[in-house]
Protein backbone atom coordinates (compact mmCIF):
# COMPACT_ATOMS: atom_id res chain seq x y z
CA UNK A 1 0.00 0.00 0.00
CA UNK A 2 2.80 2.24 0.45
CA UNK A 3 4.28 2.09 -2.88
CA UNK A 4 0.82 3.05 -4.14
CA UNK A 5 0.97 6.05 -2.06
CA UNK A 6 4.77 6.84 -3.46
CA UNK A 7 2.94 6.23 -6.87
CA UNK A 8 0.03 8.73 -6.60
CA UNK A 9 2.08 11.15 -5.21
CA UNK A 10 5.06 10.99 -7.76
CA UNK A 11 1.95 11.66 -10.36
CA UNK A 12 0.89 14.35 -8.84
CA UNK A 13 4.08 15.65 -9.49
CA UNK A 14 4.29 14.87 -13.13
CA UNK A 15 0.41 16.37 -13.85
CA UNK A 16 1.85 19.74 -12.03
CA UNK A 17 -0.03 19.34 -9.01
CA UNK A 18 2.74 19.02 -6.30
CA UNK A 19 6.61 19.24 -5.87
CA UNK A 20 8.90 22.02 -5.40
CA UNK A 21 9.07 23.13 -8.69
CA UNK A 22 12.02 21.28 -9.83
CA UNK A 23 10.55 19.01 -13.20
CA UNK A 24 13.05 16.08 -13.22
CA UNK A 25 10.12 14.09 -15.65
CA UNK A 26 11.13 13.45 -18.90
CA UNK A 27 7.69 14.04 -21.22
CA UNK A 28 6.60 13.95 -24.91
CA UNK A 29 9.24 16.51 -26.27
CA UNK A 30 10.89 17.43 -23.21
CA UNK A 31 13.50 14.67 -22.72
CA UNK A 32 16.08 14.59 -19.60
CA UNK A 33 19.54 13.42 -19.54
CA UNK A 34 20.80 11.17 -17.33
CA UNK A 35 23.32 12.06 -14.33
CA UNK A 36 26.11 11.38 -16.39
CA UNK A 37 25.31 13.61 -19.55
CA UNK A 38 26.03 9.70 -21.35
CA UNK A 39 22.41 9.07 -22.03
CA UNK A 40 18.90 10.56 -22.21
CA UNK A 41 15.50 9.56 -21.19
CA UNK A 42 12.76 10.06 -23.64
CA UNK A 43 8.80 9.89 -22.77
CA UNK A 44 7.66 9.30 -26.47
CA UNK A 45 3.78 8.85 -25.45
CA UNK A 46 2.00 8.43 -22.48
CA UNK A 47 2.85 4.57 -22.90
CA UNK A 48 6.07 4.94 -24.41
CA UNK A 49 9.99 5.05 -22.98
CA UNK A 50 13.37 5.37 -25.37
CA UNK A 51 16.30 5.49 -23.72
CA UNK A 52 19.33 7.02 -26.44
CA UNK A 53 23.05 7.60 -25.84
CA UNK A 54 24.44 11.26 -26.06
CA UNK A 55 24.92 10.76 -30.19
CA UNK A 56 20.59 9.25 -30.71
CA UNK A 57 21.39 6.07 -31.14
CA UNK A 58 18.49 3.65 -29.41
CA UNK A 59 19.73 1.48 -26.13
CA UNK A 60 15.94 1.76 -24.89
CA UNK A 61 12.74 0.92 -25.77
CA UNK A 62 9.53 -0.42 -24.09
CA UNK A 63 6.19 0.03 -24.45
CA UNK A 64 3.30 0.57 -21.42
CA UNK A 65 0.38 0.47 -23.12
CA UNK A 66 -0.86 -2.32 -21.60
CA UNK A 67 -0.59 -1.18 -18.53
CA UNK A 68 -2.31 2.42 -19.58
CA UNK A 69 -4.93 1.54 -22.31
CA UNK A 70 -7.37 1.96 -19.54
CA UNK A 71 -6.33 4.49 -17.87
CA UNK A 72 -5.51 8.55 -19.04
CA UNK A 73 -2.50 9.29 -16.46
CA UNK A 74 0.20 7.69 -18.34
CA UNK A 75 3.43 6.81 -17.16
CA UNK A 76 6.36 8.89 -14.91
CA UNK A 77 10.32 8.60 -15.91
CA UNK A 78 12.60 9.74 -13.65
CA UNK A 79 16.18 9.63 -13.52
CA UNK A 80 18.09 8.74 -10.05
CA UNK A 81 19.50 12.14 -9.54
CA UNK A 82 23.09 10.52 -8.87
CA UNK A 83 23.35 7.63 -11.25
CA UNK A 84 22.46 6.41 -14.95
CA UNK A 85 19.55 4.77 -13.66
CA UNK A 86 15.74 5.26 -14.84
CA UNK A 87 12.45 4.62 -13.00
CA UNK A 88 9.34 4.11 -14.65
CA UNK A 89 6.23 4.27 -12.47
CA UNK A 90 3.39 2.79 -13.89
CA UNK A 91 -0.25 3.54 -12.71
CA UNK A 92 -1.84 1.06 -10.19
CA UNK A 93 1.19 -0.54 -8.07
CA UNK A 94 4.22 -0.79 -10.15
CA UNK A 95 7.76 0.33 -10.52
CA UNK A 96 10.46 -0.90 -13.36
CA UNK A 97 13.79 0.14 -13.03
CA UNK A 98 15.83 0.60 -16.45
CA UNK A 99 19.49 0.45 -16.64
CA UNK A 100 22.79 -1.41 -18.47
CA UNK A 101 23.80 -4.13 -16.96
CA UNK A 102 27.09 -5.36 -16.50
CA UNK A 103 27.51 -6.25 -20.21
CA UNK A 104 26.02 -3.00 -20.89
CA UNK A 105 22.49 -4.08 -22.14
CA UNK A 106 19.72 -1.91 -20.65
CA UNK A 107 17.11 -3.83 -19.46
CA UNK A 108 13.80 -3.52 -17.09
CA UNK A 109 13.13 -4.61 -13.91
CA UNK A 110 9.88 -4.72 -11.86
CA UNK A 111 11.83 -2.86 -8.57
CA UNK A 112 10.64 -1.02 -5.01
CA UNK A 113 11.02 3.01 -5.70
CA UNK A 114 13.76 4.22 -3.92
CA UNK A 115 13.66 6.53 -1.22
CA UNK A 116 15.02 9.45 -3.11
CA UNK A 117 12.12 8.80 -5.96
CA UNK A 118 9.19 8.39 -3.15
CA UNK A 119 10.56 11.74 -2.06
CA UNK A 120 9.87 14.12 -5.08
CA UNK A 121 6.51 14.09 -4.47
């Protein structure tokens, strides 16, 4: 139940209706970089994350459609503020967290939001 809490308040902040003003979100045509500068976070749709290196090329992609077809909030992406590491909060209960693995691959895990992402809202 907490983590649905974290959730509803973490899309408060992405409609506008909360925070302290800071936007870390990316959104459709507003993409965010990551901590490092090495990669940016791309909301392509209310359904829809890319994840590109600095130079555009894809390391990214999933779709949350599934999990949104019913609903009109959409999805939240937020980079960790201090790492190359993306969360993806998905209305209801959920939480993926995106990022290269030790081979480098970026993949997506179903995860617990960190404190520091609970926090923004």
């Amino acid at each position: 139940m907490r983590s649905l809490a974290a959730l509803v308040a973490l899309l408060l902040v992405l409609t506008g209706c909360g925070g302290d003003g800071e936007d870390r979100f990316a959104r459709p045509g507003a993409p965010k970089p990551s901590p490092s500068g090495k990669f940016v976070a791309h909301a392509e749709s209310a359904s829809e994350v890319r994840v590109t290196d600095r130079n555009g090329g894809e390391v990214f992609r999933k779709s949350y459609e599934y999990a949104t077809s019913s609903r009109a909030d959409g999805i939240g992406v937020v980079w960790l503020s201090k790492e190359d590491q993306l969360w993806v909060l998905v209305p209801g209960d959920t939480s993926e967290r995106i990022e290269a693995g030790p081979d480098g691959v970026w993949t997506a895990v179903e995860a617990e939001l960190p404190g520091e992402i609970t926090r923004l809202g």
